[in-house]
PDB file of N, CA and C in Angstrom:
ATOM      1  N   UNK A   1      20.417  16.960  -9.668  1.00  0.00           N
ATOM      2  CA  UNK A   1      21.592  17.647  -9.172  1.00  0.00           C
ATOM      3  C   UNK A   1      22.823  17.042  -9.847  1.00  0.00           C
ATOM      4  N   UNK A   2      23.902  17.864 -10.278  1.00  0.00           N
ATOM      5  CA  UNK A   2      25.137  17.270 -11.170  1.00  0.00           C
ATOM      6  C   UNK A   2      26.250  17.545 -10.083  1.00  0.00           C
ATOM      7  N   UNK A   3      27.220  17.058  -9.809  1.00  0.00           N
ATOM      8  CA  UNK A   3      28.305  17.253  -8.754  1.00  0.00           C
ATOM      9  C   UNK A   3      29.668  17.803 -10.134  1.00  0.00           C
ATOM     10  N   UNK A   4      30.505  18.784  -9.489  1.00  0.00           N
ATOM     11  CA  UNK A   4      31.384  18.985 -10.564  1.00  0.00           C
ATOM     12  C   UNK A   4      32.699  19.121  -8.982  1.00  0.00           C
ATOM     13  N   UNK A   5      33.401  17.691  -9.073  1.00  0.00           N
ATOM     14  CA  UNK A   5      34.068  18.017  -8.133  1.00  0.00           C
ATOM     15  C   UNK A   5      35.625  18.704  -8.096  1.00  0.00           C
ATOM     16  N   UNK A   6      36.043  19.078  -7.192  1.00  0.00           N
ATOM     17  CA  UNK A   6      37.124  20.271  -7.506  1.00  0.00           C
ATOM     18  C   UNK A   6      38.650  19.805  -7.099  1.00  0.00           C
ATOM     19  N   UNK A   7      39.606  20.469  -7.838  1.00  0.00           N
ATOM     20  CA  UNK A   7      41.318  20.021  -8.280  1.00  0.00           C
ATOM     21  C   UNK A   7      41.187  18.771  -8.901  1.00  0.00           C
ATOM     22  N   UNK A   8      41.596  17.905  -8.369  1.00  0.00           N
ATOM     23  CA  UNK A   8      42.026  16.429  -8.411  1.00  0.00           C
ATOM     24  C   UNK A   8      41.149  15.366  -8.576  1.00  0.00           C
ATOM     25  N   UNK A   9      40.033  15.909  -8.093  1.00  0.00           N
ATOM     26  CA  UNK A   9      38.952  14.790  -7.249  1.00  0.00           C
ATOM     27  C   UNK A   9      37.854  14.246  -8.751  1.00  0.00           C
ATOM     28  N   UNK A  10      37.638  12.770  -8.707  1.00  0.00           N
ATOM     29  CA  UNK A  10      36.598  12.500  -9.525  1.00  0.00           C
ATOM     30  C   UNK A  10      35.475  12.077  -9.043  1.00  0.00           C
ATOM     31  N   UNK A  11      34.442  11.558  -9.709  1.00  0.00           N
ATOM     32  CA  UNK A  11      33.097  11.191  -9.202  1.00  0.00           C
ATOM     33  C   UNK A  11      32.797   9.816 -10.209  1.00  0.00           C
ATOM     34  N   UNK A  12      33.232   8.641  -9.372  1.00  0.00           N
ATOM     35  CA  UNK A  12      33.019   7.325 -10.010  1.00  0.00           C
ATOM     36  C   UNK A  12      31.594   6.545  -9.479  1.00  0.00           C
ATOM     37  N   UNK A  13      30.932   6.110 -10.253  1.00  0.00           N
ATOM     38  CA  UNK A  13      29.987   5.108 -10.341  1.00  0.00           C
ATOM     39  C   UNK A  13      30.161   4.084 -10.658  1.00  0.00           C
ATOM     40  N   UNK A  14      30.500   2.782  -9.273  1.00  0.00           N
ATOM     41  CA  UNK A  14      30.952   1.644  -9.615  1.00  0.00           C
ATOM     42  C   UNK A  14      30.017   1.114 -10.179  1.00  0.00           C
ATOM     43  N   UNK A  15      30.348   0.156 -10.852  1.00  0.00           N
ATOM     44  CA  UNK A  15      30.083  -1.313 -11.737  1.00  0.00           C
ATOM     45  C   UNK A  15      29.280  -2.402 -11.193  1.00  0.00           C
ATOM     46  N   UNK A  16      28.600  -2.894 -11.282  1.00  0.00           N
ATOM     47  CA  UNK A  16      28.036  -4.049 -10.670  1.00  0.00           C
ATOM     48  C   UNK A  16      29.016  -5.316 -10.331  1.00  0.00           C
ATOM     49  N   UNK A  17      29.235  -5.087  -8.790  1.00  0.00           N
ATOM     50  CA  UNK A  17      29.718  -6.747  -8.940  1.00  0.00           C
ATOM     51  C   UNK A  17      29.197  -8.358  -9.742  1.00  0.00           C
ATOM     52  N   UNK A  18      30.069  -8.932  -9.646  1.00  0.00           N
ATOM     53  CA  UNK A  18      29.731 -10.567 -10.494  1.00  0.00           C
ATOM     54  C   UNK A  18      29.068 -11.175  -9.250  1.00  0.00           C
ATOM     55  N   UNK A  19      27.811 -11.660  -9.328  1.00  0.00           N
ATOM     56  CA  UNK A  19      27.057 -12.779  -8.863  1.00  0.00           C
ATOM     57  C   UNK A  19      27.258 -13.994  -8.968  1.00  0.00           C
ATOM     58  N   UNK A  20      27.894 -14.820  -9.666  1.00  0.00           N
ATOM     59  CA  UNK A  20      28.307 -16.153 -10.022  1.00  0.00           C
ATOM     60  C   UNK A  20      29.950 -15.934  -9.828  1.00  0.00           C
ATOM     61  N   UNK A  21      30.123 -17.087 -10.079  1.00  0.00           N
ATOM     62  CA  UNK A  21      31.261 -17.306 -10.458  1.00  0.00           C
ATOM     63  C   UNK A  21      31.827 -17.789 -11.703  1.00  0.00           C
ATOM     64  N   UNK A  22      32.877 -17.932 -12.434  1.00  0.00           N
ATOM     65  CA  UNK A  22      33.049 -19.028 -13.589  1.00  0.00           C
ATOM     66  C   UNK A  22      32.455 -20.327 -13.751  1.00  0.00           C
ATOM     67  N   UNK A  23      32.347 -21.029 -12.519  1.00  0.00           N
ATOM     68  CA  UNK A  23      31.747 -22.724 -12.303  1.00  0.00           C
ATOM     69  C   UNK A  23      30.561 -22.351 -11.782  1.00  0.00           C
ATOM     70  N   UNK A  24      29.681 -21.418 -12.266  1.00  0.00           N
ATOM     71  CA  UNK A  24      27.960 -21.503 -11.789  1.00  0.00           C
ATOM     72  C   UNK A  24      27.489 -21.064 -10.045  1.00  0.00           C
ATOM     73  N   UNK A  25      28.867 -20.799  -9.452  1.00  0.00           N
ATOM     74  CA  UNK A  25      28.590 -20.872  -8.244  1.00  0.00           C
ATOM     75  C   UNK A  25      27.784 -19.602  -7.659  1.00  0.00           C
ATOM     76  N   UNK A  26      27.099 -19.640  -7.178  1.00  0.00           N
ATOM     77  CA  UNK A  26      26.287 -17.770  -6.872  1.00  0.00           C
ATOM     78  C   UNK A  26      26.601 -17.578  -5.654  1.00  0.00           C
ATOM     79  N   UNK A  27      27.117 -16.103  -5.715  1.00  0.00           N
ATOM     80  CA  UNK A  27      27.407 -16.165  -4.473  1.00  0.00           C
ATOM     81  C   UNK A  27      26.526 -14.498  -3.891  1.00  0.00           C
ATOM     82  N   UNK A  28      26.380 -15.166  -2.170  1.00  0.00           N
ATOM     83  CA  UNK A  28      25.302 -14.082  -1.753  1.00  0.00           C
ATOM     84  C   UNK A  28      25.810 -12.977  -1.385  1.00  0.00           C
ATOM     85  N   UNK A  29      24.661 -12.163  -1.146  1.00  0.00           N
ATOM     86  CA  UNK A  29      25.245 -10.318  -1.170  1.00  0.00           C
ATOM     87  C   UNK A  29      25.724 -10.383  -0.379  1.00  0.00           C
ATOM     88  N   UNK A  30      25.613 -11.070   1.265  1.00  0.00           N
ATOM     89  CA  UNK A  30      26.966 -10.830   2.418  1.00  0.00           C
ATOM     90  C   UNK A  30      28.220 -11.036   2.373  1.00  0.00           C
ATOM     91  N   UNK A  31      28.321 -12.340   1.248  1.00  0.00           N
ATOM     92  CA  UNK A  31      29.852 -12.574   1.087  1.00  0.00           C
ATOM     93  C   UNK A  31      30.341 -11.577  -0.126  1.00  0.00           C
ATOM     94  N   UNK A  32      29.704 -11.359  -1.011  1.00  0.00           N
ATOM     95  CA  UNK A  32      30.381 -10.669  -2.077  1.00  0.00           C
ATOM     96  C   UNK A  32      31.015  -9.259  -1.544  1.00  0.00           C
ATOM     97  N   UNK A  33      32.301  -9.225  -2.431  1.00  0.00           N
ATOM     98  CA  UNK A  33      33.119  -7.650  -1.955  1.00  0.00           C
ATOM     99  C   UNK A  33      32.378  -6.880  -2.730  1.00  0.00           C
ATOM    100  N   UNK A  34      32.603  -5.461  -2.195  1.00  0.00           N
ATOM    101  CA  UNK A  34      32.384  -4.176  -3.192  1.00  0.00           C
ATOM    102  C   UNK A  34      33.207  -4.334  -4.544  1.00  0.00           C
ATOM    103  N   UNK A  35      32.466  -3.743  -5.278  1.00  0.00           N
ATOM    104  CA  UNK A  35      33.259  -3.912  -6.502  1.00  0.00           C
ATOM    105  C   UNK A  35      33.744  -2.991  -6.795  1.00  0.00           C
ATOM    106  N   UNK A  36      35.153  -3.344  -7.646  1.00  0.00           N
ATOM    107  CA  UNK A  36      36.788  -2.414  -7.112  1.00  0.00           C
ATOM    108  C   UNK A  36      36.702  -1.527  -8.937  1.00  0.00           C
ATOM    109  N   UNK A  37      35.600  -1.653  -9.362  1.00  0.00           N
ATOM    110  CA  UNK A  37      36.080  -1.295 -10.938  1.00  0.00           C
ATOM    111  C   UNK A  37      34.422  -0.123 -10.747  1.00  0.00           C
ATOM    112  N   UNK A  38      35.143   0.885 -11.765  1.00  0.00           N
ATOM    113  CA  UNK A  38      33.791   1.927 -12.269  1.00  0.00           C
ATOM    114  C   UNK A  38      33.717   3.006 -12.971  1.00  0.00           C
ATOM    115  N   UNK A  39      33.019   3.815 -13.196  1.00  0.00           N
ATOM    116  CA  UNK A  39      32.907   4.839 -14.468  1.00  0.00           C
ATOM    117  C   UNK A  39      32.720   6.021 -14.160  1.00  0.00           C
ATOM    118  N   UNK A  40      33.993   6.585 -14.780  1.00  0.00           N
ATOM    119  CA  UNK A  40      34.046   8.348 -14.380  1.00  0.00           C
ATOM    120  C   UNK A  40      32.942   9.039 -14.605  1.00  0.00           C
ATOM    121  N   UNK A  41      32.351   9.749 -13.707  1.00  0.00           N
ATOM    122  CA  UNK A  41      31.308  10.529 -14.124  1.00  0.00           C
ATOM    123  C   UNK A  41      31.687  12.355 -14.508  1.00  0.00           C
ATOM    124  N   UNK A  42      32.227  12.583 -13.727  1.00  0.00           N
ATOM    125  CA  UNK A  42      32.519  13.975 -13.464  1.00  0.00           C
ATOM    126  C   UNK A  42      34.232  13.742 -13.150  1.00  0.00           C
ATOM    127  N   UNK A  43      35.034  14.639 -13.913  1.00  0.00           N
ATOM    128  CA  UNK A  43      36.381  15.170 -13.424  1.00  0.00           C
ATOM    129  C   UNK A  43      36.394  16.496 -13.107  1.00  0.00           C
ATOM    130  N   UNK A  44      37.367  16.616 -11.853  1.00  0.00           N
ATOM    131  CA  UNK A  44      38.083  18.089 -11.567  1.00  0.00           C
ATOM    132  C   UNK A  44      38.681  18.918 -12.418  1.00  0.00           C
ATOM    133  N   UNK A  45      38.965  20.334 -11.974  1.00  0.00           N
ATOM    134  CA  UNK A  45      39.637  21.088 -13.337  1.00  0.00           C
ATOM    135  C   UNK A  45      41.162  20.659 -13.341  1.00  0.00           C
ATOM    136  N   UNK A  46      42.190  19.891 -12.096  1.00  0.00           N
ATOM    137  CA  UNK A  46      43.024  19.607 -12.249  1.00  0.00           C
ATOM    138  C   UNK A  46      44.271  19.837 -10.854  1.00  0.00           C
ATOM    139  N   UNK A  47      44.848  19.270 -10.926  1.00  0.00           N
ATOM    140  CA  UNK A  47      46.137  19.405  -9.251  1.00  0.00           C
ATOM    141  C   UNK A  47      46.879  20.868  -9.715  1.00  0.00           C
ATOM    142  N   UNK A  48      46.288  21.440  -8.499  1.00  0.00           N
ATOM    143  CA  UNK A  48      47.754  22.364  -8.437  1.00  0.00           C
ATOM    144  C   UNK A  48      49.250  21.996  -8.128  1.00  0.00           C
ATOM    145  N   UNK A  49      50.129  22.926  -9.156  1.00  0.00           N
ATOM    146  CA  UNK A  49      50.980  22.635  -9.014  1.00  0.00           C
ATOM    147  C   UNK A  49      51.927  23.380  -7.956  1.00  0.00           C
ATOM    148  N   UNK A  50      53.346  23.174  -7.734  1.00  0.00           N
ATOM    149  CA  UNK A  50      54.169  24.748  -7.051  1.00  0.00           C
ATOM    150  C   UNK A  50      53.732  25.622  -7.441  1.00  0.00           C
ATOM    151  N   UNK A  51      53.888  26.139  -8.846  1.00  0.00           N
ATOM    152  CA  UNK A  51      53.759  27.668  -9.523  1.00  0.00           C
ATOM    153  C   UNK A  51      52.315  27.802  -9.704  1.00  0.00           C
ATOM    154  N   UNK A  52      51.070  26.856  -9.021  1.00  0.00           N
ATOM    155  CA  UNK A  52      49.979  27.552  -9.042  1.00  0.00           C
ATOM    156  C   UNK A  52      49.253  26.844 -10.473  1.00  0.00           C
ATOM    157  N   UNK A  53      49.950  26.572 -11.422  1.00  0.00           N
ATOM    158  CA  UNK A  53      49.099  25.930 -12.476  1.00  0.00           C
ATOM    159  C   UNK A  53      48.547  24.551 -12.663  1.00  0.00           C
ATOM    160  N   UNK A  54      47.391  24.473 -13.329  1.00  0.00           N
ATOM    161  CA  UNK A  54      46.835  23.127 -12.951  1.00  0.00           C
ATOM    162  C   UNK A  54      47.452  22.104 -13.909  1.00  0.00           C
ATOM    163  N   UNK A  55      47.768  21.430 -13.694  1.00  0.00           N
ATOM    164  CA  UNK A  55      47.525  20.028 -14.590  1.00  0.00           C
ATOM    165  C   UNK A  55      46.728  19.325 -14.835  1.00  0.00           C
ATOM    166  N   UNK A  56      46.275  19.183 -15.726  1.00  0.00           N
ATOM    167  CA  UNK A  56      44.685  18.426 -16.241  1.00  0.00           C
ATOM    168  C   UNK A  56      45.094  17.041 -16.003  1.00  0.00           C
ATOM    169  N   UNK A  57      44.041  16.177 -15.383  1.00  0.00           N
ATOM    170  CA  UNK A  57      43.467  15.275 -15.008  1.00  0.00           C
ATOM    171  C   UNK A  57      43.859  14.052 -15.933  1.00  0.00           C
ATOM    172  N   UNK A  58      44.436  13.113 -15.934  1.00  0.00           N
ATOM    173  CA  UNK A  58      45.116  11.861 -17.089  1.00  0.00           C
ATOM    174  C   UNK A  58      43.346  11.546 -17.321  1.00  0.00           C
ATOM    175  N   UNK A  59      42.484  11.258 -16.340  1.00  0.00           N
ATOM    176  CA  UNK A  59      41.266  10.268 -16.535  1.00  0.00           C
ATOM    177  C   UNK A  59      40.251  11.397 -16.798  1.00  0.00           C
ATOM    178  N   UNK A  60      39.180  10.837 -17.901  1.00  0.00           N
ATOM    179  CA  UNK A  60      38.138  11.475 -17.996  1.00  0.00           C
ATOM    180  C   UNK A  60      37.055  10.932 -18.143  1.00  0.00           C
ATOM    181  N   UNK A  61      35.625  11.811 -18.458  1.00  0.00           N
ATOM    182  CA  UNK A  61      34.526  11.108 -18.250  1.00  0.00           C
ATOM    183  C   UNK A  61      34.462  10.016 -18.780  1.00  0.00           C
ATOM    184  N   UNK A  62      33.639   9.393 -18.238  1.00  0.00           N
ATOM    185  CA  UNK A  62      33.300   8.202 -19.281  1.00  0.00           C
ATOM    186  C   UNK A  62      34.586   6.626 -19.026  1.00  0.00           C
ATOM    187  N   UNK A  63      35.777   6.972 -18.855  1.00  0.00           N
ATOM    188  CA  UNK A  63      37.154   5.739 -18.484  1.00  0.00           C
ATOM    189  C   UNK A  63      36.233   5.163 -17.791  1.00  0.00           C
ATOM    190  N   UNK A  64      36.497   3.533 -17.966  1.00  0.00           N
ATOM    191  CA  UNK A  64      36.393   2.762 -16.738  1.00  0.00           C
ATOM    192  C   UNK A  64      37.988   2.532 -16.000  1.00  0.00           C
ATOM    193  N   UNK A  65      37.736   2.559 -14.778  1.00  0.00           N
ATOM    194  CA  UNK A  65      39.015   2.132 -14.142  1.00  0.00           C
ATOM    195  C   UNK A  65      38.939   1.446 -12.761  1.00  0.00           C
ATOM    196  N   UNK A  66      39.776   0.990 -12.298  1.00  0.00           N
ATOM    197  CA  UNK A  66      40.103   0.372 -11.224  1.00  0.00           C
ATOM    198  C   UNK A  66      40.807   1.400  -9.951  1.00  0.00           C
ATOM    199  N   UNK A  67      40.210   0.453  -8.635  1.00  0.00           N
ATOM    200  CA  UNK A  67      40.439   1.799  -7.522  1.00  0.00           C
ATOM    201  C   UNK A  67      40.147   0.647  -6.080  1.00  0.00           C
ATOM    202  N   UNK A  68      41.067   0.927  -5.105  1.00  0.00           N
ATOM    203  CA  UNK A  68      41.175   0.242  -4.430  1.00  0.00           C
ATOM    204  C   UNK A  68      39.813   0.040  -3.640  1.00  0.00           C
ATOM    205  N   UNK A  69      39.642  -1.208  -2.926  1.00  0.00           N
ATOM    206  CA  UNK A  69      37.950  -1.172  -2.080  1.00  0.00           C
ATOM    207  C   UNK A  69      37.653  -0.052  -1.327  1.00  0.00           C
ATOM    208  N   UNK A  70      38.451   0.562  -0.545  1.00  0.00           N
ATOM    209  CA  UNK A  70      38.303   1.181   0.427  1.00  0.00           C
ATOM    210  C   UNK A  70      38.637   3.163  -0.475  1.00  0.00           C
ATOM    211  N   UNK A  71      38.787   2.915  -1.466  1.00  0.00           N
ATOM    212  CA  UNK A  71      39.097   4.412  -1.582  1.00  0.00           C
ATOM    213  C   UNK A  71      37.779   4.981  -1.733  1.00  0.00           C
ATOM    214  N   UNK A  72      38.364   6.585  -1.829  1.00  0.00           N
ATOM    215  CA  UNK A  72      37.325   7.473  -1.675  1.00  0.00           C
ATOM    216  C   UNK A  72      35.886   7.741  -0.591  1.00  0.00           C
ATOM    217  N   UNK A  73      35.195   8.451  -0.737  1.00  0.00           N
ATOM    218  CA  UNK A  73      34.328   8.986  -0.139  1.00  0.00           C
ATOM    219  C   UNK A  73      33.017   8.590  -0.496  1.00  0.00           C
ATOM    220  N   UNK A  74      31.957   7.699  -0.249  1.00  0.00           N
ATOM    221  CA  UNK A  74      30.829   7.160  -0.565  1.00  0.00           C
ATOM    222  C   UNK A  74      29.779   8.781  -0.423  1.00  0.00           C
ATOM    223  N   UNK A  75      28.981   8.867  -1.196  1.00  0.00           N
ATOM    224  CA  UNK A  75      28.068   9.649  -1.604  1.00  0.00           C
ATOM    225  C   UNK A  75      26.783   9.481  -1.723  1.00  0.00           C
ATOM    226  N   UNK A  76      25.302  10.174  -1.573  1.00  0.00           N
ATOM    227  CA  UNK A  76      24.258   9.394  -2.125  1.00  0.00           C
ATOM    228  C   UNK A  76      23.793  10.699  -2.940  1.00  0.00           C
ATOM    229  N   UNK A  77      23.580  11.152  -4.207  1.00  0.00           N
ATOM    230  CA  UNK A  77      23.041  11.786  -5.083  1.00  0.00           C
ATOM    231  C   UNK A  77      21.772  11.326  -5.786  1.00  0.00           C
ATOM    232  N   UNK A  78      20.440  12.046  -5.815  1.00  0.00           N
ATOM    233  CA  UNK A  78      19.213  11.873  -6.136  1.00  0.00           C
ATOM    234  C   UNK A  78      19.127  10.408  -6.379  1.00  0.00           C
ATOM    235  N   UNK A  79      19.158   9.875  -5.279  1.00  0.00           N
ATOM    236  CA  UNK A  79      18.844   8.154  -4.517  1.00  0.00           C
ATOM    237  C   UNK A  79      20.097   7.487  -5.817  1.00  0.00           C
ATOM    238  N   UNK A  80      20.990   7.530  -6.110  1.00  0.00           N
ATOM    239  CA  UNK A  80      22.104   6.995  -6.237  1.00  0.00           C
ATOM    240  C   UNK A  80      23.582   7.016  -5.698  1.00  0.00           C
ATOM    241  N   UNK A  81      23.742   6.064  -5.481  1.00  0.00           N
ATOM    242  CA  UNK A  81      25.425   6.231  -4.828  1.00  0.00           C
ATOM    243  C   UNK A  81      26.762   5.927  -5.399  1.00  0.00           C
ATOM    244  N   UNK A  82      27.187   7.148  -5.253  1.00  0.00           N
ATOM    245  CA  UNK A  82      28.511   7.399  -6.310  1.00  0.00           C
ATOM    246  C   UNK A  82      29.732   7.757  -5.020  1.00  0.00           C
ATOM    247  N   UNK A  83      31.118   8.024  -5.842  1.00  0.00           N
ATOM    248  CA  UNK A  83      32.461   7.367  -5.106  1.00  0.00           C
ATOM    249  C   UNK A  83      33.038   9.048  -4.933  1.00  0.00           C
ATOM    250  N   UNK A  84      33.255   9.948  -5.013  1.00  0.00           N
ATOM    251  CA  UNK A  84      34.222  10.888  -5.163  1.00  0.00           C
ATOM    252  C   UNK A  84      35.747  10.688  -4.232  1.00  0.00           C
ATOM    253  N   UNK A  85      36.663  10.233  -4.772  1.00  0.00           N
ATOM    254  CA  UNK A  85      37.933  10.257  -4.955  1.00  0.00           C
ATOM    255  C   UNK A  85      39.316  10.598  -5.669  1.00  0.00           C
ATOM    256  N   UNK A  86      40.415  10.872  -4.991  1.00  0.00           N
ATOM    257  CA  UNK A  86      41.328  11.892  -5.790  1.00  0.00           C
ATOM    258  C   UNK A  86      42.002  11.029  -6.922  1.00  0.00           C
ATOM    259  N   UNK A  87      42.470  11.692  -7.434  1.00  0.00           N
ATOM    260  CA  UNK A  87      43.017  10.723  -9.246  1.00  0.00           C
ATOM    261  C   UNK A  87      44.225   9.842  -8.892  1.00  0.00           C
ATOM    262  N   UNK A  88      44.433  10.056  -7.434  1.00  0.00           N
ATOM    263  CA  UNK A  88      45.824   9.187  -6.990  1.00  0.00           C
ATOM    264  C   UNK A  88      45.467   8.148  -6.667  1.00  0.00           C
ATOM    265  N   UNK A  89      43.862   7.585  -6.227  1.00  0.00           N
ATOM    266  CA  UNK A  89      43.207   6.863  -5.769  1.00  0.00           C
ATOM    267  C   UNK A  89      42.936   5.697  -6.755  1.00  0.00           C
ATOM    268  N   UNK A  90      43.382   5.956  -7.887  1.00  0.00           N
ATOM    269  CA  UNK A  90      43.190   5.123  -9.157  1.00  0.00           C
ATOM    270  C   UNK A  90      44.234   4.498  -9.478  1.00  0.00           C
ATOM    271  N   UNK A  91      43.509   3.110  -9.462  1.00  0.00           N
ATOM    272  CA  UNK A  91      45.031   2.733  -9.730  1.00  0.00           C
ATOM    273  C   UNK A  91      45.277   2.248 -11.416  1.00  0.00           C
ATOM    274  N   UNK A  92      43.977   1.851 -11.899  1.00  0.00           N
ATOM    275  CA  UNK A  92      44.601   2.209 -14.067  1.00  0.00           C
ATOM    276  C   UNK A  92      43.115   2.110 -14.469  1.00  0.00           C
ATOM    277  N   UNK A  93      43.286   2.883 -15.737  1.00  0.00           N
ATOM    278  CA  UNK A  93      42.078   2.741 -16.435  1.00  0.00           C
ATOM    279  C   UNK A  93      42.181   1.472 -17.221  1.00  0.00           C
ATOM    280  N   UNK A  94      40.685   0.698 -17.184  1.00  0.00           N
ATOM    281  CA  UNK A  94      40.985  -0.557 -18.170  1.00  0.00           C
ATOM    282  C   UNK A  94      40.717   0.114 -19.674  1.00  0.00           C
ATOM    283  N   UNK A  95      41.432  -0.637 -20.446  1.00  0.00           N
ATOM    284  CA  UNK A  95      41.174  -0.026 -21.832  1.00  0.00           C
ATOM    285  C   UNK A  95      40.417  -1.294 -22.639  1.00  0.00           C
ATOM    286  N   UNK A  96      39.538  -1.339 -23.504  1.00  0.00           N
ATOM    287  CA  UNK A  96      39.354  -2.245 -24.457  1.00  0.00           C
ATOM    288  C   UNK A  96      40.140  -2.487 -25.508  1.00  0.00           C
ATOM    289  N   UNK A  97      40.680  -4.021 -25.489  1.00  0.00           N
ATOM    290  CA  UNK A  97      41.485  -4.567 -26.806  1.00  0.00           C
ATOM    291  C   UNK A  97      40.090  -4.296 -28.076  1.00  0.00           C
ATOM    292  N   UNK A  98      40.773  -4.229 -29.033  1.00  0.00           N
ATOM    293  CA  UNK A  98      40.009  -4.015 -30.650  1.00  0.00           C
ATOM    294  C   UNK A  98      40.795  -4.982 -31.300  1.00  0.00           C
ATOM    295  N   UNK A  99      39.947  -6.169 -31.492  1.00  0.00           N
ATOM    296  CA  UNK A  99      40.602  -7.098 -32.577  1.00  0.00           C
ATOM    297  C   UNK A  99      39.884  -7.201 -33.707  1.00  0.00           C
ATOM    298  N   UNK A 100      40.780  -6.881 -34.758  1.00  0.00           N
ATOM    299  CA  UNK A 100      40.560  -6.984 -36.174  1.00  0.00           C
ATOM    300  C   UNK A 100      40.150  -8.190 -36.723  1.00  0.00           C
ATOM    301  N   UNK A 101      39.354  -8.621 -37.515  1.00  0.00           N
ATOM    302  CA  UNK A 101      39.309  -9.756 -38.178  1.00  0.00           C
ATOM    303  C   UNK A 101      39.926  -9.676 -39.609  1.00  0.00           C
ATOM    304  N   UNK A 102      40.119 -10.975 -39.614  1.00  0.00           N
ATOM    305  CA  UNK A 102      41.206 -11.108 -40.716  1.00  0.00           C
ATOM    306  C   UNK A 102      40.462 -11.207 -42.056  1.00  0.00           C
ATOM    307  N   UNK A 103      40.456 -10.471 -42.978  1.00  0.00           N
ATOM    308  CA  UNK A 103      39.802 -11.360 -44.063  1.00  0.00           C
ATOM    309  C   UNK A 103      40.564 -12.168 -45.073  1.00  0.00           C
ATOM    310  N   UNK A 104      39.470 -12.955 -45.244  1.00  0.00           N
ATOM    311  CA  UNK A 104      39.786 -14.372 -46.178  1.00  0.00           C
ATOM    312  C   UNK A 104      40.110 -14.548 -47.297  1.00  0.00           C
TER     313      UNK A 104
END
């Protein structure tokens, strides 16, 4: 089953939280938070506006981004669980730095 959700709304698949810490420390599944970062699966066709026209969506498939713990709507799709929440719910896409190497 594919979800194609509607105006505004996306369909994120968070990220695996971190199990350790920096200093080796592991920490267990009761204490660990939900993890606040994940990957667009599906975007809406876009927010209506006053005059009725949509505005397309800043985020698309595939962005990773960041989104508060508590946003959106928890889901379970063919035994996976995904996020559907509105694009206001986001608070930035992370982007990857590209560093060049220098040659010698």
């Amino acid at each position: 089953m594919t979800l194609k959700p509607l105006y505004d709304r996306v369909v994120v698949r968070r990220l695996e939280a971190e199990t350790t810490t920096k200093g080796g420390i592991i920490i267990p599944d009761k204490s660990a938070e939900k993890p606040t970062q994940g990957e667009v699966v599906a975007v809406g066709d876009g927010e209506a506006g006053d005059s009725g026209e949509l505005r397309a969506l800043l985020v698309k498939k595939g962005d990773r981004i960041l989104f508060g713990q508590y946003a959106g709507s928890q889901v379970k799709v063919d035994g996976e669980e995904l996020l559907i929440m509105k694009e206001s719910d986001i608070l930035a896409v992370v982007e990857e730095e590209h560093v060049e190497e220098k040659a010698a």
